[in-house]
C-alpha atoms as a PDB file:
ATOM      1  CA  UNK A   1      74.799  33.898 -11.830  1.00  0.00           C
ATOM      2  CA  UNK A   2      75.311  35.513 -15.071  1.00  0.00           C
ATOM      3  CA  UNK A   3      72.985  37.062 -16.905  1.00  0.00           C
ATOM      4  CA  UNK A   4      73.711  35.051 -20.259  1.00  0.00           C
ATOM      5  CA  UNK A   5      72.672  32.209 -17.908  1.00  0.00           C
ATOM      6  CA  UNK A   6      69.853  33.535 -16.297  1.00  0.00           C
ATOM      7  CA  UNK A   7      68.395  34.557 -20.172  1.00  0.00           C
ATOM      8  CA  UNK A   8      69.251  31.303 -21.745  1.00  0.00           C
ATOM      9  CA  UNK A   9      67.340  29.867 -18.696  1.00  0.00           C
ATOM     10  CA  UNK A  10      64.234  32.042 -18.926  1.00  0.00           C
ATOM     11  CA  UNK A  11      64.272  31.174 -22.930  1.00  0.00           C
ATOM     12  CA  UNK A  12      64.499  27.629 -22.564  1.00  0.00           C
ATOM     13  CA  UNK A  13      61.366  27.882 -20.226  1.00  0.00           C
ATOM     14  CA  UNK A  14      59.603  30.058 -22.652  1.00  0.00           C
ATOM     15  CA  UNK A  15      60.412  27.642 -25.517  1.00  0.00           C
ATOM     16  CA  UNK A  16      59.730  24.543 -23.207  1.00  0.00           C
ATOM     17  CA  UNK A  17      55.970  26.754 -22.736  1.00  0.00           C
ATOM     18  CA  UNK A  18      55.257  27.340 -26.157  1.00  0.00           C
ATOM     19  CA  UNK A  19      56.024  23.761 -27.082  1.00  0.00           C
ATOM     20  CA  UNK A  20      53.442  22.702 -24.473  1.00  0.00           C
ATOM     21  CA  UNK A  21      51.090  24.841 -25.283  1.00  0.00           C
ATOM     22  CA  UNK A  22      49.489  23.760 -27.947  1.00  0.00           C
ATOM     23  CA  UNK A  23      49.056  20.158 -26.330  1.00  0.00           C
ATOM     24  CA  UNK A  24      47.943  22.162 -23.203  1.00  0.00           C
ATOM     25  CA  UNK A  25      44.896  24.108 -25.597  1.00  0.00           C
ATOM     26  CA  UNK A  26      44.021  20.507 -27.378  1.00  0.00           C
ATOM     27  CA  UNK A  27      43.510  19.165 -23.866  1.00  0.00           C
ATOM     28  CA  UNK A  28      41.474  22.168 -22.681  1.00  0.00           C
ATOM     29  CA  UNK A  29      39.345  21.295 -26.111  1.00  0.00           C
ATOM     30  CA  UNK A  30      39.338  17.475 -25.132  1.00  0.00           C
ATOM     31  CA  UNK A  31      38.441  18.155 -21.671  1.00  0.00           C
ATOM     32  CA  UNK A  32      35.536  20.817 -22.685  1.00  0.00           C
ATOM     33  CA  UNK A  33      34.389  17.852 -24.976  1.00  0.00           C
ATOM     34  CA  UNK A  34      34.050  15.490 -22.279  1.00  0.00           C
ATOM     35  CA  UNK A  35      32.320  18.439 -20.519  1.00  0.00           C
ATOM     36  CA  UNK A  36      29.538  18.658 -23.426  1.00  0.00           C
ATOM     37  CA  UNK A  37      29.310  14.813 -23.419  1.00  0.00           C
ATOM     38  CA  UNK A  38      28.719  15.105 -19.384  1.00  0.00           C
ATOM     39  CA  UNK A  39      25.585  17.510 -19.989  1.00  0.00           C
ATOM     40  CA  UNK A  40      24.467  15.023 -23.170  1.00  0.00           C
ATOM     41  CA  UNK A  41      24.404  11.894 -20.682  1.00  0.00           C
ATOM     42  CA  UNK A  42      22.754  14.119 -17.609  1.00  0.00           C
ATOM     43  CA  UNK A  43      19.629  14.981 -19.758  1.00  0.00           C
ATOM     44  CA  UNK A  44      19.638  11.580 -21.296  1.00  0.00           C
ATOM     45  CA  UNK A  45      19.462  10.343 -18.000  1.00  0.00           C
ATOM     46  CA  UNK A  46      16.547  12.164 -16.580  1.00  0.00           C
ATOM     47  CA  UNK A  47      14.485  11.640 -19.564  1.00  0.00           C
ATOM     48  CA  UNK A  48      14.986   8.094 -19.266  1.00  0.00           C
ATOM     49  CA  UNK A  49      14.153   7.848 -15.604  1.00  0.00           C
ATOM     50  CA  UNK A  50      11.218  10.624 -15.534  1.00  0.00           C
ATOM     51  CA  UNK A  51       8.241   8.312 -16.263  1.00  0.00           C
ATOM     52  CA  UNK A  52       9.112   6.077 -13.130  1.00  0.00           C
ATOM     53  CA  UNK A  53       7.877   7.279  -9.517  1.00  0.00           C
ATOM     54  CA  UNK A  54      10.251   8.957  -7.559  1.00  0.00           C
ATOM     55  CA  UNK A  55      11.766  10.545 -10.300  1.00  0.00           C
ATOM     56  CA  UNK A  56      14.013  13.224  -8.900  1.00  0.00           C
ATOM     57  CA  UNK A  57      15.519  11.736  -6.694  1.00  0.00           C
ATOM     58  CA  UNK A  58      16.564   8.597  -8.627  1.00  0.00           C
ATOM     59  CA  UNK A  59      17.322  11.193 -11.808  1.00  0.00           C
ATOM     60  CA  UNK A  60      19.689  13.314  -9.632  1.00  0.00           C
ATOM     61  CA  UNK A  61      21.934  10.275  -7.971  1.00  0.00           C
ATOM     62  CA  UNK A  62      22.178   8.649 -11.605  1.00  0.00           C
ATOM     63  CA  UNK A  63      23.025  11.506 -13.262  1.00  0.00           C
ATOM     64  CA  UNK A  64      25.922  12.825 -10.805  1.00  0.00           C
ATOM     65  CA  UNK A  65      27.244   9.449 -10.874  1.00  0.00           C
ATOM     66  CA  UNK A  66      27.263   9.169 -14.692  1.00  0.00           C
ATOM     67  CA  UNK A  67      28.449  13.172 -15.212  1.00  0.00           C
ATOM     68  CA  UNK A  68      31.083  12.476 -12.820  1.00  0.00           C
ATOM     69  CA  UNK A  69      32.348   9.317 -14.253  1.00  0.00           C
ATOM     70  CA  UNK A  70      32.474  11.388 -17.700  1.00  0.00           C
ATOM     71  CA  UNK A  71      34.383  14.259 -16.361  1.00  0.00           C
ATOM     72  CA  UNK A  72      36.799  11.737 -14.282  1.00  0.00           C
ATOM     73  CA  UNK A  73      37.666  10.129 -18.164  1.00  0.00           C
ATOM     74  CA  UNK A  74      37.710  13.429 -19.177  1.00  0.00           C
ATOM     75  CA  UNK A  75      40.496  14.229 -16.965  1.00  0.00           C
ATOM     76  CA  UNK A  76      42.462  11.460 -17.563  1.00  0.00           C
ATOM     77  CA  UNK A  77      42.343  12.075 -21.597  1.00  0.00           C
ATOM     78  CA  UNK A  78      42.800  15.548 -21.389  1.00  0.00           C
ATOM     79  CA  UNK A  79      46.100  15.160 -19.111  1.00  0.00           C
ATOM     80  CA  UNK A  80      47.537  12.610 -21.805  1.00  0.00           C
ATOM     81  CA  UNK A  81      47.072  15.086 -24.142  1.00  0.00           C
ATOM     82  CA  UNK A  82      48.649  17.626 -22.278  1.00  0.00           C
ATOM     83  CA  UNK A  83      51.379  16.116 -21.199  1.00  0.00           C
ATOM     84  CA  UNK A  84      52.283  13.139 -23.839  1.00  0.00           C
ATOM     85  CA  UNK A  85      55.651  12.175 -21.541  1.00  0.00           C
ATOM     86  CA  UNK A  86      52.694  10.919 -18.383  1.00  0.00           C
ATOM     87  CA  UNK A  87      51.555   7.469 -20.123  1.00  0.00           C
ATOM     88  CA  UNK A  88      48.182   6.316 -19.589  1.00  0.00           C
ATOM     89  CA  UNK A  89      49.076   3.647 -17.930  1.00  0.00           C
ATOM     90  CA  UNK A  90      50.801   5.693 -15.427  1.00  0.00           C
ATOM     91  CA  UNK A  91      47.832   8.072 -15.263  1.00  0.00           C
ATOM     92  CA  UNK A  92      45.550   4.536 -14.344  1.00  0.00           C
ATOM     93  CA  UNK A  93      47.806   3.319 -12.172  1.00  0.00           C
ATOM     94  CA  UNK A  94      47.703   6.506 -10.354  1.00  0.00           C
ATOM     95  CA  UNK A  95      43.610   6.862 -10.335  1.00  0.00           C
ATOM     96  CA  UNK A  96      44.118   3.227  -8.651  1.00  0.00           C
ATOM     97  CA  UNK A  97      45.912   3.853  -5.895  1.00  0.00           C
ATOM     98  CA  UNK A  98      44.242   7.373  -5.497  1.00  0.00           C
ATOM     99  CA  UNK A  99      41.006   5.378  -5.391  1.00  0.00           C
ATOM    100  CA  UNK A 100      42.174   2.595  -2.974  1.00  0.00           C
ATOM    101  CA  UNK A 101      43.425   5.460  -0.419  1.00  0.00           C
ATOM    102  CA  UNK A 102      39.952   7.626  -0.969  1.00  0.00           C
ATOM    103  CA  UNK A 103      38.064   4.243  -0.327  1.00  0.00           C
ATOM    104  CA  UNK A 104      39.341   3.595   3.009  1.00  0.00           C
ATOM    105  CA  UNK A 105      39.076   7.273   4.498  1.00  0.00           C
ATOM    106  CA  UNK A 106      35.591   7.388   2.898  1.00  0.00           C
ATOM    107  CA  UNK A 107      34.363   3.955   3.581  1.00  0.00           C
ATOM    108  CA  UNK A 108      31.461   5.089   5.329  1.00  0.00           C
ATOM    109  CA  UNK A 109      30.252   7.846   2.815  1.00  0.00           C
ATOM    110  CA  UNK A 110      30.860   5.096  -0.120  1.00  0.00           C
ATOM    111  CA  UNK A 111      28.518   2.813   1.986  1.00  0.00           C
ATOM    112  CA  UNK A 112      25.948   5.275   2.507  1.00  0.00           C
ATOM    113  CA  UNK A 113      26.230   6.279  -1.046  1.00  0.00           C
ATOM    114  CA  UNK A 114      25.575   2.918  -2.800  1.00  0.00           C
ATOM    115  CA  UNK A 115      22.512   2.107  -0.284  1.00  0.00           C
ATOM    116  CA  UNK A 116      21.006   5.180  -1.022  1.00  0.00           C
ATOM    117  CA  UNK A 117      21.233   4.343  -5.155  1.00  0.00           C
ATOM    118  CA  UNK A 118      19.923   1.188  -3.961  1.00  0.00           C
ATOM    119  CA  UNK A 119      17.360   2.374  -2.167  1.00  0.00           C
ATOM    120  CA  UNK A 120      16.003   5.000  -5.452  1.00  0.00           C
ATOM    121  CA  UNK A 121      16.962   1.918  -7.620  1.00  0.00           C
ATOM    122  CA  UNK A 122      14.482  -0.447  -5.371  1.00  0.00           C
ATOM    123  CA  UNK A 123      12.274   1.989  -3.875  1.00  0.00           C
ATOM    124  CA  UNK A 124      11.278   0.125  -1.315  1.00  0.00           C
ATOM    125  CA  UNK A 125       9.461   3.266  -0.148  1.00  0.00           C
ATOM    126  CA  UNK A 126       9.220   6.973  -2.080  1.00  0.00           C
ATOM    127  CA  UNK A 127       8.394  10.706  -0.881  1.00  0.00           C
ATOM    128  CA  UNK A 128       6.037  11.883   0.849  1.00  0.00           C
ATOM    129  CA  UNK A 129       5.683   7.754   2.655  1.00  0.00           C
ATOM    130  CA  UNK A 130       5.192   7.640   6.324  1.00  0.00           C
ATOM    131  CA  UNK A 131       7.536   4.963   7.399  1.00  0.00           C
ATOM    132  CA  UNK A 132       8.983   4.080  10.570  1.00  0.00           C
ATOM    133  CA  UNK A 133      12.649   3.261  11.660  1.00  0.00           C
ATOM    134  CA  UNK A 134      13.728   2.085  14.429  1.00  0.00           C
ATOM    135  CA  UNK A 135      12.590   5.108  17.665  1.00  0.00           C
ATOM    136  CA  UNK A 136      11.912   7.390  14.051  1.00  0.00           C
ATOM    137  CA  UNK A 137       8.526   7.863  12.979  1.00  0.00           C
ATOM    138  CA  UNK A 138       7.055  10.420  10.286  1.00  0.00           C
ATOM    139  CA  UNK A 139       7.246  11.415   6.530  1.00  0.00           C
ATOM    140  CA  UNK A 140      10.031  10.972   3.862  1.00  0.00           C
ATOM    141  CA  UNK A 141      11.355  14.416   2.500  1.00  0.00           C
ATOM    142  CA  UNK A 142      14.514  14.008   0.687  1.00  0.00           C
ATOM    143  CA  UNK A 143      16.339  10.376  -0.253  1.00  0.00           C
ATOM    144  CA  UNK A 144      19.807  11.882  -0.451  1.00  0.00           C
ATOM    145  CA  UNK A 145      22.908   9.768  -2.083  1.00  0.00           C
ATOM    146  CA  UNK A 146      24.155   9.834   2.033  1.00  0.00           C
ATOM    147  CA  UNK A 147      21.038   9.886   4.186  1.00  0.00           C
ATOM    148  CA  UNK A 148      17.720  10.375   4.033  1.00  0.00           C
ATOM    149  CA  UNK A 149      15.202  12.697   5.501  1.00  0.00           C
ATOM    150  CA  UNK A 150      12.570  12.327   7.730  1.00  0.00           C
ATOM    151  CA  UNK A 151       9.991  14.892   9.066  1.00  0.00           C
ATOM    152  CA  UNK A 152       9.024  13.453  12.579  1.00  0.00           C
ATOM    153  CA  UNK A 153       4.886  13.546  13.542  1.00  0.00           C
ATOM    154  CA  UNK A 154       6.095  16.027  16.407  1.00  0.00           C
ATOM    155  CA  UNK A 155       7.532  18.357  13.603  1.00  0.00           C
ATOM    156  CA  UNK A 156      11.595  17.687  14.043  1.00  0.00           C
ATOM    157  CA  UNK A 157      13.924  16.674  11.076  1.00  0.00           C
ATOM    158  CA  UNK A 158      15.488  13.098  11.465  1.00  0.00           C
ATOM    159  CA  UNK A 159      18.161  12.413   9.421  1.00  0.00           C
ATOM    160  CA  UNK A 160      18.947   8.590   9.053  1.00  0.00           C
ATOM    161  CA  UNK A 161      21.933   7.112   6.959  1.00  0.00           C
ATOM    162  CA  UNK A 162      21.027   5.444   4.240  1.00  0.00           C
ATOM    163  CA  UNK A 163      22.842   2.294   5.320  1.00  0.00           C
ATOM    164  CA  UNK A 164      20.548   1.943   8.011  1.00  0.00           C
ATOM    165  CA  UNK A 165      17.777   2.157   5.987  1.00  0.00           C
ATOM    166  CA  UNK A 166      18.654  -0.389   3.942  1.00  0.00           C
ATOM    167  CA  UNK A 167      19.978  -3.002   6.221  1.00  0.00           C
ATOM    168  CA  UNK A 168      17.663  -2.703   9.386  1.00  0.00           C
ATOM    169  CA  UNK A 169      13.611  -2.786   9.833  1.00  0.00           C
ATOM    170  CA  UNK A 170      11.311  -0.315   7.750  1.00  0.00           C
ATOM    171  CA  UNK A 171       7.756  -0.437   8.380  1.00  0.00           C
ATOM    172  CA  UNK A 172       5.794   1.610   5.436  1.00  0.00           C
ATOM    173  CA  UNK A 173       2.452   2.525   6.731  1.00  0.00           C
ATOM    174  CA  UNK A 174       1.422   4.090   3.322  1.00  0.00           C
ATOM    175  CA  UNK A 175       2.316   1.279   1.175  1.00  0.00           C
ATOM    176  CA  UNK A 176      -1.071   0.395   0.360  1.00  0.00           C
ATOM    177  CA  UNK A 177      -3.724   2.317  -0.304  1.00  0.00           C
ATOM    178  CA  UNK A 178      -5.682   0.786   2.395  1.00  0.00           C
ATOM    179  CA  UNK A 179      -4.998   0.638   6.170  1.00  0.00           C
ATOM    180  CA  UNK A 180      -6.481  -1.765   8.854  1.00  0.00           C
ATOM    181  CA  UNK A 181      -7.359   0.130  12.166  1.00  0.00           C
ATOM    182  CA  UNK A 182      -7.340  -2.630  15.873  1.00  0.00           C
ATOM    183  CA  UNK A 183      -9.466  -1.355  18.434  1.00  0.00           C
ATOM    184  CA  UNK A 184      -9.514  -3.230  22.232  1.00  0.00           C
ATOM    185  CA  UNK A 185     -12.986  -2.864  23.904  1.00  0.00           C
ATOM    186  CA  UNK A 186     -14.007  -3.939  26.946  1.00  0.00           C
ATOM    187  CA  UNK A 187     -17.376  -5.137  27.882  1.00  0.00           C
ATOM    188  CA  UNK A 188     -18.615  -6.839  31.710  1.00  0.00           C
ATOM    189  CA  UNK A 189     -18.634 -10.605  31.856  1.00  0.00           C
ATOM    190  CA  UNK A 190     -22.179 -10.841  32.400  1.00  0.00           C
ATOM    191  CA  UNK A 191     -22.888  -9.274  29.190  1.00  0.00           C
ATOM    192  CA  UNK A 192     -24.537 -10.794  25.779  1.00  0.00           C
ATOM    193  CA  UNK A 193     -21.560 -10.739  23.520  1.00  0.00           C
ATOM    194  CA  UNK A 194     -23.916 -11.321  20.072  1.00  0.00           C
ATOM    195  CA  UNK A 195     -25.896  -8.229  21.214  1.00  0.00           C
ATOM    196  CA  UNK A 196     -22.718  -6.324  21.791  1.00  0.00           C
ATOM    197  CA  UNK A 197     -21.201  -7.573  18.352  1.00  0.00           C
ATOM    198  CA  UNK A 198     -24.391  -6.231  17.106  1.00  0.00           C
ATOM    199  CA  UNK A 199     -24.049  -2.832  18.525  1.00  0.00           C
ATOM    200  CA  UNK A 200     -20.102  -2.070  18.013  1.00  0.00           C
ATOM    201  CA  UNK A 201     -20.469  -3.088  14.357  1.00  0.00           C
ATOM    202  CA  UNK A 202     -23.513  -0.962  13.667  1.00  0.00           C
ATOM    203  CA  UNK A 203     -21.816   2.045  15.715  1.00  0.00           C
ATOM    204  CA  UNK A 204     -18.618   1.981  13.546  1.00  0.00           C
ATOM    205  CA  UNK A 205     -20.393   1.729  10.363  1.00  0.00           C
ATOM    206  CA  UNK A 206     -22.154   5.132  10.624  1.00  0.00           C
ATOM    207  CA  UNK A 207     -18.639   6.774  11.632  1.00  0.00           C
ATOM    208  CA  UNK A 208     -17.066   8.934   9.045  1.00  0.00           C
ATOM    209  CA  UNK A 209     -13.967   7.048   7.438  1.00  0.00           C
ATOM    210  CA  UNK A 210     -14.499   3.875   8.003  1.00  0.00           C
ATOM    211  CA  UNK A 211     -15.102   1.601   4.803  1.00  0.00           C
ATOM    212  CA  UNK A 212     -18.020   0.026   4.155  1.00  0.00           C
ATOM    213  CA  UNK A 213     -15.538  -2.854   2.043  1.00  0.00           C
ATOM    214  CA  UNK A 214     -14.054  -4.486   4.184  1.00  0.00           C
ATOM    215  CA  UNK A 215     -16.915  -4.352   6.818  1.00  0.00           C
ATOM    216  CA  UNK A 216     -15.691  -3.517  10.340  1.00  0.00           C
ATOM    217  CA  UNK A 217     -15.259  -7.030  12.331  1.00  0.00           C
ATOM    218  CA  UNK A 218     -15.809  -7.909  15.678  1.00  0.00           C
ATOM    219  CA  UNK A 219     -13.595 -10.783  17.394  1.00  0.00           C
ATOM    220  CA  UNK A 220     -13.376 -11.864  20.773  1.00  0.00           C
ATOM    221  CA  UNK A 221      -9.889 -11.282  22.203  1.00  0.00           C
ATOM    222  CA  UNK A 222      -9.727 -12.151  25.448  1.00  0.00           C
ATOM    223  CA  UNK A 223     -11.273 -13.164  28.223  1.00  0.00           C
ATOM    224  CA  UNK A 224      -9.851 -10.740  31.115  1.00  0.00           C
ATOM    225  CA  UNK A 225      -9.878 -10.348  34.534  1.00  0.00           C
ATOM    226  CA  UNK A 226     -12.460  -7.833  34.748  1.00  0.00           C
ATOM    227  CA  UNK A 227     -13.861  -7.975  31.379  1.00  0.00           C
ATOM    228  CA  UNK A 228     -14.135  -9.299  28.226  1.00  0.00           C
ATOM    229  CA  UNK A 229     -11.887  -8.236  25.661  1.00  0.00           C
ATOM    230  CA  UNK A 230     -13.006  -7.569  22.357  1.00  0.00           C
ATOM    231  CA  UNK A 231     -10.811  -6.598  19.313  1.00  0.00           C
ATOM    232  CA  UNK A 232     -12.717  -4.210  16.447  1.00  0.00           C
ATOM    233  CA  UNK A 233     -11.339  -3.977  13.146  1.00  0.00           C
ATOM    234  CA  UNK A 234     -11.962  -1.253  11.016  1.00  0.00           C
ATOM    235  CA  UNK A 235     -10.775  -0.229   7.765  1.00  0.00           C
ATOM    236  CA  UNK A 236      -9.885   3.164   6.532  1.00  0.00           C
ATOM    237  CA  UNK A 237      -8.553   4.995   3.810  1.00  0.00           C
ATOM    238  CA  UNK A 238      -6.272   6.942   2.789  1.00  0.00           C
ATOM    239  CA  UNK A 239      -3.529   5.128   5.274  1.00  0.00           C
ATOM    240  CA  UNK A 240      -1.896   8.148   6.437  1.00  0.00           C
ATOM    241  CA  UNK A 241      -1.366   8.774  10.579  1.00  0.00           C
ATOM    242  CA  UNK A 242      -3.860  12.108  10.754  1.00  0.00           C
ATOM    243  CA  UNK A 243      -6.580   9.716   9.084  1.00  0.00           C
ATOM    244  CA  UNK A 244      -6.002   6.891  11.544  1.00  0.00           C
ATOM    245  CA  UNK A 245      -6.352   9.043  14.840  1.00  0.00           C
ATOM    246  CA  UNK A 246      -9.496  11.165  13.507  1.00  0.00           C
ATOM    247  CA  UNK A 247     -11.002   8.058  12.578  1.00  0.00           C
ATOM    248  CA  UNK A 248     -10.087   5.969  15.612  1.00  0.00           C
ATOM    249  CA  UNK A 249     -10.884   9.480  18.009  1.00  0.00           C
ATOM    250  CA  UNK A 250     -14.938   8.541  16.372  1.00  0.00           C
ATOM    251  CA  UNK A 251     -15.046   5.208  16.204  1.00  0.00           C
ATOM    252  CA  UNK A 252     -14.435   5.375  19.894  1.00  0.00           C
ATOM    253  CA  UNK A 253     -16.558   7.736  20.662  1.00  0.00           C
ATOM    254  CA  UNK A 254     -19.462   6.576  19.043  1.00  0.00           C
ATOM    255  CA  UNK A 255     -18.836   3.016  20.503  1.00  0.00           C
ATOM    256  CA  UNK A 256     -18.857   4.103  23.816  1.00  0.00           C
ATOM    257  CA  UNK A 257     -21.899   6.026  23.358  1.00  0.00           C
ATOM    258  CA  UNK A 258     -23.857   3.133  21.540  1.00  0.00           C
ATOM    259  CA  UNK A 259     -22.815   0.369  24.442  1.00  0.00           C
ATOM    260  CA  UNK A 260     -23.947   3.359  27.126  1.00  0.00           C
ATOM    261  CA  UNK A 261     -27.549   3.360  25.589  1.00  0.00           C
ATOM    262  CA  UNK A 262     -28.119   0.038  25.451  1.00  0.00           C
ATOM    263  CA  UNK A 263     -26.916  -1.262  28.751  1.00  0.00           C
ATOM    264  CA  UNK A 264     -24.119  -2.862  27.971  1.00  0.00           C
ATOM    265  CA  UNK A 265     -21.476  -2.509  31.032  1.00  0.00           C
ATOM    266  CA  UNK A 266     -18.488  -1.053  30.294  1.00  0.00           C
ATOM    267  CA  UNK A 267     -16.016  -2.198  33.006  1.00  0.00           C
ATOM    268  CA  UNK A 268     -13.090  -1.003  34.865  1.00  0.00           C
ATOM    269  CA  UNK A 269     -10.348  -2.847  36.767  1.00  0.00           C
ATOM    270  CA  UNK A 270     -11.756  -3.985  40.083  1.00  0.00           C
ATOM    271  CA  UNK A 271     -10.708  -6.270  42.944  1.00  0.00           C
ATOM    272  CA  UNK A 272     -12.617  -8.135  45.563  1.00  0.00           C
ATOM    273  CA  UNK A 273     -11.173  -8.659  49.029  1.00  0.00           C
ATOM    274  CA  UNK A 274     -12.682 -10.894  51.344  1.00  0.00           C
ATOM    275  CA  UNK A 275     -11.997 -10.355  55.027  1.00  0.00           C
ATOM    276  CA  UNK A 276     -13.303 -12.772  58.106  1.00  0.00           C
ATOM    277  CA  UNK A 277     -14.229 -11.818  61.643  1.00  0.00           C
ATOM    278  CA  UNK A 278     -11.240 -14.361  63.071  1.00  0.00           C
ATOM    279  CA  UNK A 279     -14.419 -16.208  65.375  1.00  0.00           C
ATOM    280  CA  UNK A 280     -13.926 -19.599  66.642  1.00  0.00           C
ATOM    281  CA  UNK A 281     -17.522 -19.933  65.242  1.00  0.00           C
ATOM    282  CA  UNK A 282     -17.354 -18.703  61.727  1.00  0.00           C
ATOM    283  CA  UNK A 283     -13.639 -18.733  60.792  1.00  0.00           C
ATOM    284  CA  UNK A 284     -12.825 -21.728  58.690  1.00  0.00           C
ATOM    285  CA  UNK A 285     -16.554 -22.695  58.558  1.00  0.00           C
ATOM    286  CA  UNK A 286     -17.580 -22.939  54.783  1.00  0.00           C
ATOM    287  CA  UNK A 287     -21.280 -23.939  55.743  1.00  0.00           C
ATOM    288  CA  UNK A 288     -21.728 -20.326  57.144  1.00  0.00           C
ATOM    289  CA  UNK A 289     -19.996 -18.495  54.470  1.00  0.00           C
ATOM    290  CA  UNK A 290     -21.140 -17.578  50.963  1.00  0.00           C
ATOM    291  CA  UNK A 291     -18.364 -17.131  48.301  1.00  0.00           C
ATOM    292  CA  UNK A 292     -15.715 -16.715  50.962  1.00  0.00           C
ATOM    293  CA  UNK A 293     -17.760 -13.997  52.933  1.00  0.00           C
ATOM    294  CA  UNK A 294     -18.285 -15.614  56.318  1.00  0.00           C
ATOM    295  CA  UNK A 295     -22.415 -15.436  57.143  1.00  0.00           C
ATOM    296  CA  UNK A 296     -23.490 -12.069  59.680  1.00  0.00           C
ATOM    297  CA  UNK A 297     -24.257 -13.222  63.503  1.00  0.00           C
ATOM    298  CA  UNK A 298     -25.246 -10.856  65.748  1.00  0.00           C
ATOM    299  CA  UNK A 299     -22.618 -10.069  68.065  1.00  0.00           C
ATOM    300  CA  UNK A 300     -19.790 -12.953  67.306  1.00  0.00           C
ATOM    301  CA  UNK A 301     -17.844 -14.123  70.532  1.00  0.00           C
ATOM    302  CA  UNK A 302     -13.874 -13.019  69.480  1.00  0.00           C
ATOM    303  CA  UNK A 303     -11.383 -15.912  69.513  1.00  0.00           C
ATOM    304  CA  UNK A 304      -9.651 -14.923  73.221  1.00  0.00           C
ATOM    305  CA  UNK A 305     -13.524 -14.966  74.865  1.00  0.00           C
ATOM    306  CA  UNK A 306     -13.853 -18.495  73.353  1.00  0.00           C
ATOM    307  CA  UNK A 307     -10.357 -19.562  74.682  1.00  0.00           C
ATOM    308  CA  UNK A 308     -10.731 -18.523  78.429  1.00  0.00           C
ATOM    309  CA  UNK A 309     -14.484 -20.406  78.747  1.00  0.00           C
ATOM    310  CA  UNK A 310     -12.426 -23.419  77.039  1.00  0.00           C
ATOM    311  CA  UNK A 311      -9.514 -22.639  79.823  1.00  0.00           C
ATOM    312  CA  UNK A 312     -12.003 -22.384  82.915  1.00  0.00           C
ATOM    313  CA  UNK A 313     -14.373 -25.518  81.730  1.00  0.00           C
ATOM    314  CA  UNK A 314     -10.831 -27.674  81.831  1.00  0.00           C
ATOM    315  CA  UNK A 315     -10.062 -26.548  85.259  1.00  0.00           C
ATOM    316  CA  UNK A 316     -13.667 -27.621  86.437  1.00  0.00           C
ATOM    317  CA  UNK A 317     -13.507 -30.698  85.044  1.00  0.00           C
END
């Protein structure tokens, strides 16, 4: 190639350059615009949102979401600028497909994404919540826009997507301010159940953590094999789990102690086996047995001794 050519071809691309350069600098101006109106939105955003509960979290997803949807326009504006031969249309059209392609290879993440703004939108529980999800149990950290965090009772980091969350089963224990405690007790079957009302009630009352409104109540649950089963329901607050097992740990304690000193029996499985002495004379005899326990003789004949007298007096005869 000659080098007429090869300068004519370097000028043309320096001329082609300067020509594009000033749409190039508008669009750098257009783009830092949208950049400026990004930031505007952003603070708008979490000055709207910071009265409500859970503010950061909900503040941060929003106001991603809205400073990216800026700086997306941004883009698109600034490259029409730029380059005035790429039509909008063509720029859309392009974003469309671009966004088709991105939403199947990121179908998951897009899921997770709008159930976690669904779940800071709905708050169906907030930080610092106990909840419980499926085999996870413990406190809310973090609500990220994919999953959110969860700091187990044994002190491990779960980390559940937020589709899961908002599809499946959530039990909040700290939704209320007030928590309802069950306790099973046993007592013996011989035992005055009024009197032992009397004394579980009064027991629970003195314990530390238990409110006064609503009064601990005493139901019968069941009546076992061994015992009957009473439920005791106690009230407590706050609702959180360290609460719960310090108050159940003396509510126990000082209903066992209560039922000790006063009598009442406080059972354990048991099992009665009766067993006969397999004599002609007793077995099978309910006139000599008492509750299935055949009646003590002195020296019982066995069955075979019985048999061979029967034997012998038939060959007599």
């Amino acid at each position: 190639m000659e080098l007429g050519a090869i300068y004519d071809r370097v000028r043309g691309l320096a001329e082609a350059t300067l020509a594009l350069l000033p749409g190039l600098m508008l669009g750098l101006l257009v783009f830092g615009l949208f950049l400026l109106i990004a930031r505007v939105v952003r603070s708008a955003i979490r000055r709207a949102v910071r009265h409500r509960e859970n503010a950061r979290g909900l503040s941060l997803v929003l106001e991603r979401i809205a400073a990216g949807f800026v700086i997306a326009l941004g883009v698109l504006v600034a490259a029409g600028i730029a380059f005035p031969s790429i039509s909008a249309a063509d720029l859309f059209g392009l974003l469309g497909i671009g966004g088709v392609a991105i939403g199947f290879a990121f179908r998951d993440i897009l899921q997770n994404l709008l159930a976690g703004i669904l779940l800071l939108l709905t708050q169906p529980f907030r930080l610092g919540d106990q909840i419980k999800a499926g085999e996870f149990e413990g406190t809310v950290e973090d609500i990220q826009i994919r999953a959110t965090t969860i700091r187990t009772f044994d002190n491990r980091r779960a980390v559940i997507p937020n589709t899961d969350l908002f599809t499946g089963k959530v039990l909040v224990a700290t939704a209320y301010d007030r928590r309802r405690l069950t306790l099973r007790i046993g007592i013996g079957n011989g035992d005055d159940i009024e009197k032992a009302e009397r004394i579980v009630v009064e027991a629970a009352q003195r314990c530390e953590g238990v409110l006064a409104d609503p009064a601990p109540v005493l139901r019968v649950a069941e009546l076992g094999d061994f015992a009957v089963l009473l439920d005791l329901h106690v009230w407590i607050n706050p609702p959180k789990r360290a609460e719960a097992l310090d108050v159940t740990d003396r509510v126990l304690r000082g209903v066992k102690a209560a039922l000790t000193e006063a009598g009442i029996d406080l059972p354990f499985p048991t099992q009665q086996i009766l067993f006969h002495d397999q004599t002609e004379e007793t077995d099978g005899d309910r006139e000599r047995q008492r509750e299935g326990w055949p009646a003590r003789t002195r020296n019982p004949r066995p069955r075979w001794v019985v048999r061979e007298e029967r034997e012998a007096s038939a060959r007599h005869e």
